[in-house]
C-alpha atoms as a PDB file:
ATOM      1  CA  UNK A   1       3.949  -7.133  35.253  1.00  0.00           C
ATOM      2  CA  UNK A   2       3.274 -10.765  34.900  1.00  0.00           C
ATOM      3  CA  UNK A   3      -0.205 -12.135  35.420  1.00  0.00           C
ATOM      4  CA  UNK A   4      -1.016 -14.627  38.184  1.00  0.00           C
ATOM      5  CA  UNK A   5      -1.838 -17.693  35.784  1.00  0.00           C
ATOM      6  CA  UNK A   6       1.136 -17.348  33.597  1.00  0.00           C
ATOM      7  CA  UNK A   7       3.477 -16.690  36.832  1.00  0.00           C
ATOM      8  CA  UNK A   8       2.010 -20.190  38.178  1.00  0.00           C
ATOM      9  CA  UNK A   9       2.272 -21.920  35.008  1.00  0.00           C
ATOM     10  CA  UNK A  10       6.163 -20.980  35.020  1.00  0.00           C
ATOM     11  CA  UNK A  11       6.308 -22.322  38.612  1.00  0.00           C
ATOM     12  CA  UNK A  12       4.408 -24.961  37.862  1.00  0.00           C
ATOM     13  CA  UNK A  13       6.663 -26.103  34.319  1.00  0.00           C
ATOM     14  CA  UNK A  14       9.871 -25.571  35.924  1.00  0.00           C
ATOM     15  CA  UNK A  15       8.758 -27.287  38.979  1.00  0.00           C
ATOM     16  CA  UNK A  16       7.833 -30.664  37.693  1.00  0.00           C
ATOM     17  CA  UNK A  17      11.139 -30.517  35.319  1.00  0.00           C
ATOM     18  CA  UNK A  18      12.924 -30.451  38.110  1.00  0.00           C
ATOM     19  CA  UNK A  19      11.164 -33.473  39.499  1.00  0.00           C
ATOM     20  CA  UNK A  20      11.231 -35.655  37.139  1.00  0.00           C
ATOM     21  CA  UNK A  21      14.969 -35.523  37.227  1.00  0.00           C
ATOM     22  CA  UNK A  22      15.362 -36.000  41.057  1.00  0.00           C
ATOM     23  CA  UNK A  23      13.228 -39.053  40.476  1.00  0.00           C
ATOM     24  CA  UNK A  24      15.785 -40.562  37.814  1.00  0.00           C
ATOM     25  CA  UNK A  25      18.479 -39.624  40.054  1.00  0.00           C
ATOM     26  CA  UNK A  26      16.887 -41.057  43.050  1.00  0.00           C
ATOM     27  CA  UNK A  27      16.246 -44.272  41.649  1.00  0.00           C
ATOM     28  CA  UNK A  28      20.121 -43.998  39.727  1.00  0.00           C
ATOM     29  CA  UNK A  29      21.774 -43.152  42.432  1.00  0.00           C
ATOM     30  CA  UNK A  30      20.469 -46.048  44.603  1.00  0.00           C
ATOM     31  CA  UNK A  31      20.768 -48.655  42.017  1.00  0.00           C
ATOM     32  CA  UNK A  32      24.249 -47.480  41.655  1.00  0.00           C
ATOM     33  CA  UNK A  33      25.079 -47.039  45.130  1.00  0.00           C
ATOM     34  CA  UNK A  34      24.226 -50.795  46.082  1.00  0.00           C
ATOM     35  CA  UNK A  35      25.714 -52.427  42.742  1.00  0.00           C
ATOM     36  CA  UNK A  36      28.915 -49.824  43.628  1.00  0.00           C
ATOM     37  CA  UNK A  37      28.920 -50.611  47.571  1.00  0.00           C
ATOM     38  CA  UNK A  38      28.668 -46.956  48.061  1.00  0.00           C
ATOM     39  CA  UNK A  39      27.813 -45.831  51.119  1.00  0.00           C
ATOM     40  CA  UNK A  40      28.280 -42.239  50.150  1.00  0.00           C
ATOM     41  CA  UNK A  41      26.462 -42.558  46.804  1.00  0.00           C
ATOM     42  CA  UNK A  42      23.122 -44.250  48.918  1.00  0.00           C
ATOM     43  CA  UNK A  43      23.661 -41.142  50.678  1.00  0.00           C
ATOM     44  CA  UNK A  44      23.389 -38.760  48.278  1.00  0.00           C
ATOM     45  CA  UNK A  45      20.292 -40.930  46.812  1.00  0.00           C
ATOM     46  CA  UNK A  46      18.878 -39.803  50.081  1.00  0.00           C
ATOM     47  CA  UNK A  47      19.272 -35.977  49.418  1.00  0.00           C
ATOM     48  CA  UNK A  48      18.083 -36.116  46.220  1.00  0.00           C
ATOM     49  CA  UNK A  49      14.770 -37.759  47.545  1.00  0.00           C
ATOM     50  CA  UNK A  50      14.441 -34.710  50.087  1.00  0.00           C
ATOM     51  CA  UNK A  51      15.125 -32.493  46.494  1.00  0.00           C
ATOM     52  CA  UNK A  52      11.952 -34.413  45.159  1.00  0.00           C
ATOM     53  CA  UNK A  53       9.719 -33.927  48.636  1.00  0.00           C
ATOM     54  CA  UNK A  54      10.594 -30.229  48.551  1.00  0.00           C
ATOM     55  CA  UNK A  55       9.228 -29.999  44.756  1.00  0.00           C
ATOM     56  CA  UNK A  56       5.584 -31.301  45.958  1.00  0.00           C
ATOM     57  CA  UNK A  57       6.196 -28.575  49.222  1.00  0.00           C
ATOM     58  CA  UNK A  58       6.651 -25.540  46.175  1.00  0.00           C
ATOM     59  CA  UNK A  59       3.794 -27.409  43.856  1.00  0.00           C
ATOM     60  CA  UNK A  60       1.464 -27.038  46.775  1.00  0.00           C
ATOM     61  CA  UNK A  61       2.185 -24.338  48.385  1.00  0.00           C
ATOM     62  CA  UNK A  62       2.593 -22.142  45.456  1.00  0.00           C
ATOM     63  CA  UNK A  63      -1.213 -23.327  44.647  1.00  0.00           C
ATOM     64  CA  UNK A  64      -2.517 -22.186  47.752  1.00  0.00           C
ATOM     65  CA  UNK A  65      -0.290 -18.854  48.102  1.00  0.00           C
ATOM     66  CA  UNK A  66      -1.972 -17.782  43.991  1.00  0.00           C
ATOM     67  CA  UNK A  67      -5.213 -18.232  45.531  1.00  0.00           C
ATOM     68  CA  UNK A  68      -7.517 -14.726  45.989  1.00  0.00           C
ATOM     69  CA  UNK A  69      -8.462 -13.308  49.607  1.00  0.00           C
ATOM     70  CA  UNK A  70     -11.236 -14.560  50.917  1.00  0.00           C
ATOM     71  CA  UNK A  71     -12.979 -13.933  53.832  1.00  0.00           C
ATOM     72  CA  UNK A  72     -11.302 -15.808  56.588  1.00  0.00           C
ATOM     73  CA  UNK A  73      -7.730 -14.510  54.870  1.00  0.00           C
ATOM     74  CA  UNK A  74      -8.065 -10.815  54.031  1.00  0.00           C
ATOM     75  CA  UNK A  75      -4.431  -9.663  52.845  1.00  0.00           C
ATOM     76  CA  UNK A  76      -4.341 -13.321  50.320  1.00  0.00           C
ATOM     77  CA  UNK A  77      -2.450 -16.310  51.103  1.00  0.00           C
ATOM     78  CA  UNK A  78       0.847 -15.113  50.160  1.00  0.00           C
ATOM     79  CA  UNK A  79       2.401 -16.383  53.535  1.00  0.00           C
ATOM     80  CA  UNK A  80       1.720 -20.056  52.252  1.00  0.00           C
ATOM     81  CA  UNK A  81       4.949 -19.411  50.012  1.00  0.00           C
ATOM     82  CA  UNK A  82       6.908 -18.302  52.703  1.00  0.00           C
ATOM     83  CA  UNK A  83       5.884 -21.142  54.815  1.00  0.00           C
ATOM     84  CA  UNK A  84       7.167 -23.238  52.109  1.00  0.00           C
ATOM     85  CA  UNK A  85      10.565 -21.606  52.087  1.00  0.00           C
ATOM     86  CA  UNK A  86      10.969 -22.125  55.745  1.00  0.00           C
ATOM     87  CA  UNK A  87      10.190 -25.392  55.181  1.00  0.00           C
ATOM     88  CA  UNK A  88      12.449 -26.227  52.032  1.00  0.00           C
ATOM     89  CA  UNK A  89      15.236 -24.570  54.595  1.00  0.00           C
ATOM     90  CA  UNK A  90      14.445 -26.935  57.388  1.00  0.00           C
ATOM     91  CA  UNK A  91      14.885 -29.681  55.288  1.00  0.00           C
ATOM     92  CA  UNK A  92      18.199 -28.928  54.179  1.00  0.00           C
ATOM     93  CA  UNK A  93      19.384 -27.858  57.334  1.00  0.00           C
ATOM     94  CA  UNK A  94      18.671 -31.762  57.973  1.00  0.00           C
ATOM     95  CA  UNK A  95      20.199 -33.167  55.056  1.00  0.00           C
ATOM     96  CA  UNK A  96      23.338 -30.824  55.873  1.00  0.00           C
ATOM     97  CA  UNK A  97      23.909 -31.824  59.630  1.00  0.00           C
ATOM     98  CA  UNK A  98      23.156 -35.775  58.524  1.00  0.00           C
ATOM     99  CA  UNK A  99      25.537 -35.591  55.573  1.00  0.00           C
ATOM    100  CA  UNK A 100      28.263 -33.546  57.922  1.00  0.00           C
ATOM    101  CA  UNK A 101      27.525 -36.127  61.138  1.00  0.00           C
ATOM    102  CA  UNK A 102      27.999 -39.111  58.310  1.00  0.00           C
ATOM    103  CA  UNK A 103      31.034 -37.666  57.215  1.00  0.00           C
ATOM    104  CA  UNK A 104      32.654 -36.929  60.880  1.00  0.00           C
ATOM    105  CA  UNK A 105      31.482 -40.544  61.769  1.00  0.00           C
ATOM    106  CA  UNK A 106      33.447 -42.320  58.994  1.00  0.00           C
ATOM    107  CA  UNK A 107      36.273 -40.061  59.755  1.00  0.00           C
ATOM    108  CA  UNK A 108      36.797 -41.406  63.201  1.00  0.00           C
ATOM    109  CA  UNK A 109      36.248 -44.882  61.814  1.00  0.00           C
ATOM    110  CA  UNK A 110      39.398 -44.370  59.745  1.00  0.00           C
ATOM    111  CA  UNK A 111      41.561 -42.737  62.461  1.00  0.00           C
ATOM    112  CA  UNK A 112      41.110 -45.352  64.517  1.00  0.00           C
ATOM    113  CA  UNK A 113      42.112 -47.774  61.929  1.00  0.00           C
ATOM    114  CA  UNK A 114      38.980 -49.155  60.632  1.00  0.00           C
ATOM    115  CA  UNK A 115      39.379 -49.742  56.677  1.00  0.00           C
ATOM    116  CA  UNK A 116      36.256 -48.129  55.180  1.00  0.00           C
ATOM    117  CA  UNK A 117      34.815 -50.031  51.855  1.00  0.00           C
ATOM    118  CA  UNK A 118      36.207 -48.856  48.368  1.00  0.00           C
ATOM    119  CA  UNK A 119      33.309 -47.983  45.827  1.00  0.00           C
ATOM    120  CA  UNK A 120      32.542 -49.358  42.497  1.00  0.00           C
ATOM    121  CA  UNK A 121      33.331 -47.259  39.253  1.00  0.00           C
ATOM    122  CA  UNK A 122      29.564 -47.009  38.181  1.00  0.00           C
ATOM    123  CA  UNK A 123      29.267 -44.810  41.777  1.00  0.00           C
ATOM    124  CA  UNK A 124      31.407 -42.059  40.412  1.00  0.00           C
ATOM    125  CA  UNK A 125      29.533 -42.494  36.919  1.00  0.00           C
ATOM    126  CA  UNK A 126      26.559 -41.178  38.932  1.00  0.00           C
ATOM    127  CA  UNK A 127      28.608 -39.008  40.780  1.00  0.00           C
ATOM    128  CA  UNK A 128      29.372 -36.761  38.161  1.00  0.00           C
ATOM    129  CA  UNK A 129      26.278 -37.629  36.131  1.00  0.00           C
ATOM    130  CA  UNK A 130      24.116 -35.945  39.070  1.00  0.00           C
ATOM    131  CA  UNK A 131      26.730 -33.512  39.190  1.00  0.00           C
ATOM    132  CA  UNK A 132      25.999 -32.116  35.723  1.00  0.00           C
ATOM    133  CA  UNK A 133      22.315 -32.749  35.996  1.00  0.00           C
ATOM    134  CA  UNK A 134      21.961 -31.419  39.748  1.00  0.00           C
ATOM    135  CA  UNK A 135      23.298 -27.675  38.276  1.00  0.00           C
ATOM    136  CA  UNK A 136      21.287 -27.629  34.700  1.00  0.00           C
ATOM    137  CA  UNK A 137      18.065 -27.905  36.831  1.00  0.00           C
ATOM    138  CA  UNK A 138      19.556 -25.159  39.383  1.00  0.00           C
ATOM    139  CA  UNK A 139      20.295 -23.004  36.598  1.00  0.00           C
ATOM    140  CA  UNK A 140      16.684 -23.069  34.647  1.00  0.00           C
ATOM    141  CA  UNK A 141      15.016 -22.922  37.911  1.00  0.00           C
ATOM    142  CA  UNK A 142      16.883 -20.126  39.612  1.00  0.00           C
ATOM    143  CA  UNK A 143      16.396 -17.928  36.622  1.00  0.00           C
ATOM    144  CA  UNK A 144      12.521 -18.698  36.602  1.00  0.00           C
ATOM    145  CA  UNK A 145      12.450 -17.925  40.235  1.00  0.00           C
ATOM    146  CA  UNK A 146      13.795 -14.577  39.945  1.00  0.00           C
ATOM    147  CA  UNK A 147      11.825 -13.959  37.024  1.00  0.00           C
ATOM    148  CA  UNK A 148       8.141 -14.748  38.841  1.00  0.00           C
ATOM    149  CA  UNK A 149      10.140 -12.987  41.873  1.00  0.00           C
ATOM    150  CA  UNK A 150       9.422 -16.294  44.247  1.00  0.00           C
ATOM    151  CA  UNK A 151      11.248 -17.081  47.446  1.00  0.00           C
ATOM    152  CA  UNK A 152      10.414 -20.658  47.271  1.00  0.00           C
ATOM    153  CA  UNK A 153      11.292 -21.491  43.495  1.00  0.00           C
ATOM    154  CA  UNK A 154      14.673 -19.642  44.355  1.00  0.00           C
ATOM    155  CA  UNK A 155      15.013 -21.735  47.647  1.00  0.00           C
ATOM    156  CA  UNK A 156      14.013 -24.925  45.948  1.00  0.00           C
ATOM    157  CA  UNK A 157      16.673 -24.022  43.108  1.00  0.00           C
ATOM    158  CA  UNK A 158      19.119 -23.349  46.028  1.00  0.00           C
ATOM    159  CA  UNK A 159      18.109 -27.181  46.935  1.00  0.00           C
ATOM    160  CA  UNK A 160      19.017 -28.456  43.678  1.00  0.00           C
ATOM    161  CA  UNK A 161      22.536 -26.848  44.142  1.00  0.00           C
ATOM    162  CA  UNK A 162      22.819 -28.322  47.537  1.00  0.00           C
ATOM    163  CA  UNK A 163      22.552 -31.682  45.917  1.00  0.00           C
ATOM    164  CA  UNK A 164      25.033 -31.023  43.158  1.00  0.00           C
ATOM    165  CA  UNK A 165      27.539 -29.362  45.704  1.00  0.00           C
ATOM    166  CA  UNK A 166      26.827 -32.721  47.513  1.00  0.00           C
ATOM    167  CA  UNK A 167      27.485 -34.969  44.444  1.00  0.00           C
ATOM    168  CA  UNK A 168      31.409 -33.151  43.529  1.00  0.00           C
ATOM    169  CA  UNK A 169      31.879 -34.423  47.140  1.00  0.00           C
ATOM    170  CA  UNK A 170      30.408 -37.784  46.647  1.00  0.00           C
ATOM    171  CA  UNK A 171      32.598 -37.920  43.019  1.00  0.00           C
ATOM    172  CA  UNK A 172      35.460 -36.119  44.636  1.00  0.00           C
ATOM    173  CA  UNK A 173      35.773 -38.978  47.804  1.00  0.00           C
ATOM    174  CA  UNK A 174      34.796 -41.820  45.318  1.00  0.00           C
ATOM    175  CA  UNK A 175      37.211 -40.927  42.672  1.00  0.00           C
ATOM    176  CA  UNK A 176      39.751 -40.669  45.215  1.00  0.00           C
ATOM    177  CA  UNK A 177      39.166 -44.388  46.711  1.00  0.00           C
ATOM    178  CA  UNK A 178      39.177 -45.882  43.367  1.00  0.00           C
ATOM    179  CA  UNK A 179      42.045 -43.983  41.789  1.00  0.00           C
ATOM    180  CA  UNK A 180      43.887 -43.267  44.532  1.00  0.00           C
ATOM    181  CA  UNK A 181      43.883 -46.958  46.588  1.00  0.00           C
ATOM    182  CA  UNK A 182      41.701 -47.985  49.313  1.00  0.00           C
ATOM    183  CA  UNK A 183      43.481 -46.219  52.241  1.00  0.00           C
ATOM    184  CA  UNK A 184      42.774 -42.844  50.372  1.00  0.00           C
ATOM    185  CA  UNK A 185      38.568 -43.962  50.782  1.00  0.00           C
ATOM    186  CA  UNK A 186      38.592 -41.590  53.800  1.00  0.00           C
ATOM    187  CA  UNK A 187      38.409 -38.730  50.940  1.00  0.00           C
ATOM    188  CA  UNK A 188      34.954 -39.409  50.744  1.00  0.00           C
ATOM    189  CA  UNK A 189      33.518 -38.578  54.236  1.00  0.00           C
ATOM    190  CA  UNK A 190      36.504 -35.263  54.279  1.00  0.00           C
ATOM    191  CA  UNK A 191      34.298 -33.819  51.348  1.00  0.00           C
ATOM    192  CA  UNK A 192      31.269 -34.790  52.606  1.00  0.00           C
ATOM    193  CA  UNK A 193      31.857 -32.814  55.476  1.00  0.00           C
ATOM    194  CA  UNK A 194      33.105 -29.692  53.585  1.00  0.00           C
ATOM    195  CA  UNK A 195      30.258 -29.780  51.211  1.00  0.00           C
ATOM    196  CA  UNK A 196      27.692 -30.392  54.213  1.00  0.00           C
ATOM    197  CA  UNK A 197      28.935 -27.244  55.848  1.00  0.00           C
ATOM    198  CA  UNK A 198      27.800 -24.678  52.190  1.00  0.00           C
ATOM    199  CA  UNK A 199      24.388 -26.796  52.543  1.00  0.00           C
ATOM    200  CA  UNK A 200      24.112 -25.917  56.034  1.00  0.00           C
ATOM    201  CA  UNK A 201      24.733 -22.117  55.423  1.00  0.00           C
ATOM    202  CA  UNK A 202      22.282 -22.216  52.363  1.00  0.00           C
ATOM    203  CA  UNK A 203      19.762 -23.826  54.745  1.00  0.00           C
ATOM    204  CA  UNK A 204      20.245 -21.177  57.322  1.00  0.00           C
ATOM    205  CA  UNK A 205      20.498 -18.372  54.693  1.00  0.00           C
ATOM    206  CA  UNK A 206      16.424 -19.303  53.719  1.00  0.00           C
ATOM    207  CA  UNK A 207      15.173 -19.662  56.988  1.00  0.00           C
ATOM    208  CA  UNK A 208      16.262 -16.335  58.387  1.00  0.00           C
ATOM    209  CA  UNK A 209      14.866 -14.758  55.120  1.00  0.00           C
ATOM    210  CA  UNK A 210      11.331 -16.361  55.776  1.00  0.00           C
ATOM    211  CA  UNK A 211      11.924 -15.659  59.054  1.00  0.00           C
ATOM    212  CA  UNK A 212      12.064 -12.126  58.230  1.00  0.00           C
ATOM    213  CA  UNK A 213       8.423 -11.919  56.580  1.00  0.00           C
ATOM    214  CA  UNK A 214       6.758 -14.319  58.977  1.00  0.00           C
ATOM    215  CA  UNK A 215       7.745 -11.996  62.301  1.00  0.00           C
ATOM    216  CA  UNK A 216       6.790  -8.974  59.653  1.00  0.00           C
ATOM    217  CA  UNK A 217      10.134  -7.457  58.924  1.00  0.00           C
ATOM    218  CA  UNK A 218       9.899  -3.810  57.043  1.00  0.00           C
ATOM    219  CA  UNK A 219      11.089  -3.625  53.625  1.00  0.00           C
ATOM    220  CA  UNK A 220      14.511  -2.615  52.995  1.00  0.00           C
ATOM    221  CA  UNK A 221      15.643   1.425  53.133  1.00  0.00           C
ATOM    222  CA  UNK A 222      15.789   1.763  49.475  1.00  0.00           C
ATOM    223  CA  UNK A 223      12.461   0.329  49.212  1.00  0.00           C
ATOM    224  CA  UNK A 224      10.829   2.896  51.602  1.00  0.00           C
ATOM    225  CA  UNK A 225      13.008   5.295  50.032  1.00  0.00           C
ATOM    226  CA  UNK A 226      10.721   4.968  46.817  1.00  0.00           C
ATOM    227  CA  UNK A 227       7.597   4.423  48.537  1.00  0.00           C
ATOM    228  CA  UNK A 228       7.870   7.759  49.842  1.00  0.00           C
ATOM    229  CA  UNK A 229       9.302   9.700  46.615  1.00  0.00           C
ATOM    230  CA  UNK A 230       5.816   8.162  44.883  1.00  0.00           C
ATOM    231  CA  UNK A 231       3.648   9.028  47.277  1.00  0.00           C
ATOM    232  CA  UNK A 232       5.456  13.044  47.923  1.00  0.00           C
ATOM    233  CA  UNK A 233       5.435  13.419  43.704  1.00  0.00           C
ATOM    234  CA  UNK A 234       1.595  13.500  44.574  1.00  0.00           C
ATOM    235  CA  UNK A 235       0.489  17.142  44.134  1.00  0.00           C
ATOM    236  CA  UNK A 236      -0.633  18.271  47.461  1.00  0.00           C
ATOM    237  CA  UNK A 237       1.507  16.112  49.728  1.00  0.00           C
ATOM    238  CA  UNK A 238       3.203  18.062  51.634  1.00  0.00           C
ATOM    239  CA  UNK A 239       5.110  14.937  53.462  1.00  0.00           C
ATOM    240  CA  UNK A 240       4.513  11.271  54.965  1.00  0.00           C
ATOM    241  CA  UNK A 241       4.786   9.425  58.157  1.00  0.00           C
ATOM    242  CA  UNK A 242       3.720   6.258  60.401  1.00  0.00           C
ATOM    243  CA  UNK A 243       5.081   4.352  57.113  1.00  0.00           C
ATOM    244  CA  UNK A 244       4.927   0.539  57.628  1.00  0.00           C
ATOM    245  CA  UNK A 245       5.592  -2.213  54.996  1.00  0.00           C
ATOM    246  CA  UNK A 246       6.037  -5.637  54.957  1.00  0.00           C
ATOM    247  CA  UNK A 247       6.205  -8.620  52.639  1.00  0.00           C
ATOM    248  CA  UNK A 248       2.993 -10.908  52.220  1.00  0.00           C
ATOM    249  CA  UNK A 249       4.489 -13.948  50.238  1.00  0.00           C
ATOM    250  CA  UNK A 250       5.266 -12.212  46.486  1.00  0.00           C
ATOM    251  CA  UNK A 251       3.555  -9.267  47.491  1.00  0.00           C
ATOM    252  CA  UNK A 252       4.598  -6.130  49.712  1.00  0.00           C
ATOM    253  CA  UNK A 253       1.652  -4.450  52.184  1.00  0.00           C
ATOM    254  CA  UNK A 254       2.287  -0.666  52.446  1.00  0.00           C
ATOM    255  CA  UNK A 255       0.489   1.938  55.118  1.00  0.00           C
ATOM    256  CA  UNK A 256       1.222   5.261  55.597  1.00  0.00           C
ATOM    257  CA  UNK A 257      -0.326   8.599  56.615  1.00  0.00           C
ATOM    258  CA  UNK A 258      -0.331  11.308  54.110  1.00  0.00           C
ATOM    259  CA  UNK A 259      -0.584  15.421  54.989  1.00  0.00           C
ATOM    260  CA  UNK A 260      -2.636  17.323  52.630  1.00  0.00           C
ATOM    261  CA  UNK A 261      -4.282  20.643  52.468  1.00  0.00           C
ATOM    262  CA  UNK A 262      -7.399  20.923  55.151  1.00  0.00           C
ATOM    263  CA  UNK A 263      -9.442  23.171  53.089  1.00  0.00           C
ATOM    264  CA  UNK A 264      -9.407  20.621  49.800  1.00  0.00           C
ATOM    265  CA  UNK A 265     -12.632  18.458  49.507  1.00  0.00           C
ATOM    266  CA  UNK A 266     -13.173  14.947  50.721  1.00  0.00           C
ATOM    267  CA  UNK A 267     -13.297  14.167  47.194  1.00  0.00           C
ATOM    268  CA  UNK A 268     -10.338  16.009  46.176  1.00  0.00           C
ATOM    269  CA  UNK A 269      -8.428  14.322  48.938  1.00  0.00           C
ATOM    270  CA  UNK A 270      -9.889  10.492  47.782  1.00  0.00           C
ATOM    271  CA  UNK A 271      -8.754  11.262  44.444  1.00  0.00           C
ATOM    272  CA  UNK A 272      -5.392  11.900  45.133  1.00  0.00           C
ATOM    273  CA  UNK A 273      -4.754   9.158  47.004  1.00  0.00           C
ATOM    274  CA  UNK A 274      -6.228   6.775  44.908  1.00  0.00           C
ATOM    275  CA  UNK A 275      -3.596   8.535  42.407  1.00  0.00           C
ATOM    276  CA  UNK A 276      -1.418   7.152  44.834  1.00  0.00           C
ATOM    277  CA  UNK A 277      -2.629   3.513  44.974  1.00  0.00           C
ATOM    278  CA  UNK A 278      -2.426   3.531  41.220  1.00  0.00           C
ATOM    279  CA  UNK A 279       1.153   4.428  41.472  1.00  0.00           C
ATOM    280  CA  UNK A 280       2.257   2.327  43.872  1.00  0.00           C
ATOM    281  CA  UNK A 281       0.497  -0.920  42.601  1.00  0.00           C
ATOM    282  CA  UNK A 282       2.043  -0.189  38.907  1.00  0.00           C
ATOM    283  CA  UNK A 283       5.524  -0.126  40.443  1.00  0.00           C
ATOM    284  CA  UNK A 284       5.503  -2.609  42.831  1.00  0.00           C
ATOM    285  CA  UNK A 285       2.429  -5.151  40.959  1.00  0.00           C
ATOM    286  CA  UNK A 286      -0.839  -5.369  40.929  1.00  0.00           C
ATOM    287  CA  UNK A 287      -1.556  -7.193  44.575  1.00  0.00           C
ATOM    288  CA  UNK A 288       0.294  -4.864  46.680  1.00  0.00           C
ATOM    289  CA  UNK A 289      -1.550  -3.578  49.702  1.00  0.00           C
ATOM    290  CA  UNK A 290      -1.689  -0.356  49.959  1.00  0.00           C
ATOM    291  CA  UNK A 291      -3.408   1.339  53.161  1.00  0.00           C
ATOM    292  CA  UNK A 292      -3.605   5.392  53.385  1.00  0.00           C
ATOM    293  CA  UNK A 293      -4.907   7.231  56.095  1.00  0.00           C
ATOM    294  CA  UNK A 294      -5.157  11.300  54.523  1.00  0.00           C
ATOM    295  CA  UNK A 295      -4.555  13.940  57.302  1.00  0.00           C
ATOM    296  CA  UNK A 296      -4.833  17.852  57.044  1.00  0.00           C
ATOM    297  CA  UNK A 297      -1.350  19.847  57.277  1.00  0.00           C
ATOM    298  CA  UNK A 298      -0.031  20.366  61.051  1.00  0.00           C
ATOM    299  CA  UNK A 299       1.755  23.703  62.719  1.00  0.00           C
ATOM    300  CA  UNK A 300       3.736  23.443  65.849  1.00  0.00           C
ATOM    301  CA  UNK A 301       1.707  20.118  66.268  1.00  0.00           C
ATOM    302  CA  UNK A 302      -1.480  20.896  66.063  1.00  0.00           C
ATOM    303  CA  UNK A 303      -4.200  20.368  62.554  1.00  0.00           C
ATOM    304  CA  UNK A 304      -4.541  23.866  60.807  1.00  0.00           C
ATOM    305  CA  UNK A 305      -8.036  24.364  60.623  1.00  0.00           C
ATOM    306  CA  UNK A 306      -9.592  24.839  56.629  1.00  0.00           C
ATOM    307  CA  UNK A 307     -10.449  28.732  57.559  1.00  0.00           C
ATOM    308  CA  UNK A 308      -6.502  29.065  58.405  1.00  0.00           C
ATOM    309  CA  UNK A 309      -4.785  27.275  55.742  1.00  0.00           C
ATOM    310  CA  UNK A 310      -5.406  29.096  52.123  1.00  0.00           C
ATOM    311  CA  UNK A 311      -3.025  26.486  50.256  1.00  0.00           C
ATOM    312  CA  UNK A 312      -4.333  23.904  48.050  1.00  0.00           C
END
């Protein structure tokens, strides 16, 4: 199981990699854009700037969701990560309905027989130059994400996609207009569109899903499933119940009631749930909450008093 400093430190590298090439491509693709007369390539310039505000939102928050509990926040400040991921969804689900409402807008322009402005070559040059840089930095930073097992890196990689998804339709409508003739220039706002719509479903995708902690959604069935096959392989569980789990930012909380034998010791009963704990927190890491509550073994719904219950 990874520690917490080298898990932040892989946040943290992959993090600032991927900023310092959204601020190149900002910068590019607005140069470009106005030298080009690009209206689409400007646009994109503007996405990739929301790529490089939701890199400070994961540098942040990931800081404050690493720090320990303290007393005003006893289960950690894991939520600060899914806060972050809501957020980083929020702003694409901007970028994606002002991209798609661009795109819709210029369509009309051309129906009704407005010419719309042909782009420069060196706006497809960045085009396809964001393109290729746009899904490197997804790549590297979706595979870190899933390796520290973070919602926001994988939602900020998700981000960098959205941009390069956005790009092939900023390269797809520019090459069109400049290879194709001016009265083919509506190709540009057509892909925008189409591209605007898999940004908006991304966006949506990472909002329900931190939506889903925040309003303390249980784990999945197969997670449970193994939650309770740990705790049962205990010697002297004779079966669980009132099992609740939820996420906590990177970490999982986990309560349950355990039956036991009524005529065992208190200490006999605190060491096999702490056996318990141990389990738990080496399969599912080190910062998992774990809450038991031990009760004695029940017949037709009522405790079986220690005098009446010989097993152990």
């Amino acid at each position: 199981m990874m520690d917490k400093k080298t898990r932040e430190k892989k946040i943290y590298k992959v993090t600032v990699l991927g900023s310092v090439v959204n601020i190149v491509l900002v910068v590019l693709k607005f140069v470009f854009g106005i030298l080009g007369h690009s209206a689409a390539m400007i646009a994109d310039a503007v996405h990739s700037l929301s790529d490089l505000i939701t890199d400070i939102v994961v540098l942040l928050f990931v800081k404050l969701s690493n720090k320990p509990q303290d007393s005003d926040h006893d289960y950690g400040h894991g939520k600060y990560e899914t806060l972050a991921t809501s957020l980083i969804g929020l702003a694409l689900l901007f970028v994606g309905v002002m991209i798609c409402y661009g795109g819709v807008e210029k369509i009309i322009m051309a129906l009704n027989g407005e010419p719309l402005q042909q782009p420069g070559y060196v706006a497809f040059i960045a085009a396809v130059l964001s393109v290729v840089l746009k899904e490197w930095v997804y790549r590297f930073t979706v595979k870190v994400g899933k390796a520290v097992d973070s919602q926001a890196v994988i939602a900020n990689a998700w981000h960098h996609r959205s941009d390069a998804f956005s790009s092939i339709g900023t390269a797809l409508g520019i090459g069109g207009a400049i290879f194709l003739g001016s009265r083919w220039a509506v190709l540009d706002p057509i892909a925008a569109v189409v591209v605007s719509l898999f940004i908006i479903k991304t966006a949506l995708t990472l909002i329900r899903q931190a939506s889903d902690e925040l309003l303390e959604k249980s784990l999945s069935d197969d997670v449970e499933k193994e939650i309770k096959s740990i705790a049962e392989s205990e010697i002297g569980v004779s079966g669980i119940h009132n099992l609740r789990t939820r996420r906590i930012g990177n970490n999982i909380a986990i309560e349950m009631h355990l039956r036991m034998p009524g005529d065992i010791s208190l200490y006999e009963a605190h060491r096999r749930a702490s056996d318990i704990e141990e389990k738990l927190r080496e399969h599912f890491g080190e910062d998992t909450h774990v809450g038991l509550h031990v009760e004695p073994l029940k017949v037709d719904g009522k405790y079986v008093a220690p005098e009446n219950d010989g097993e152990k």
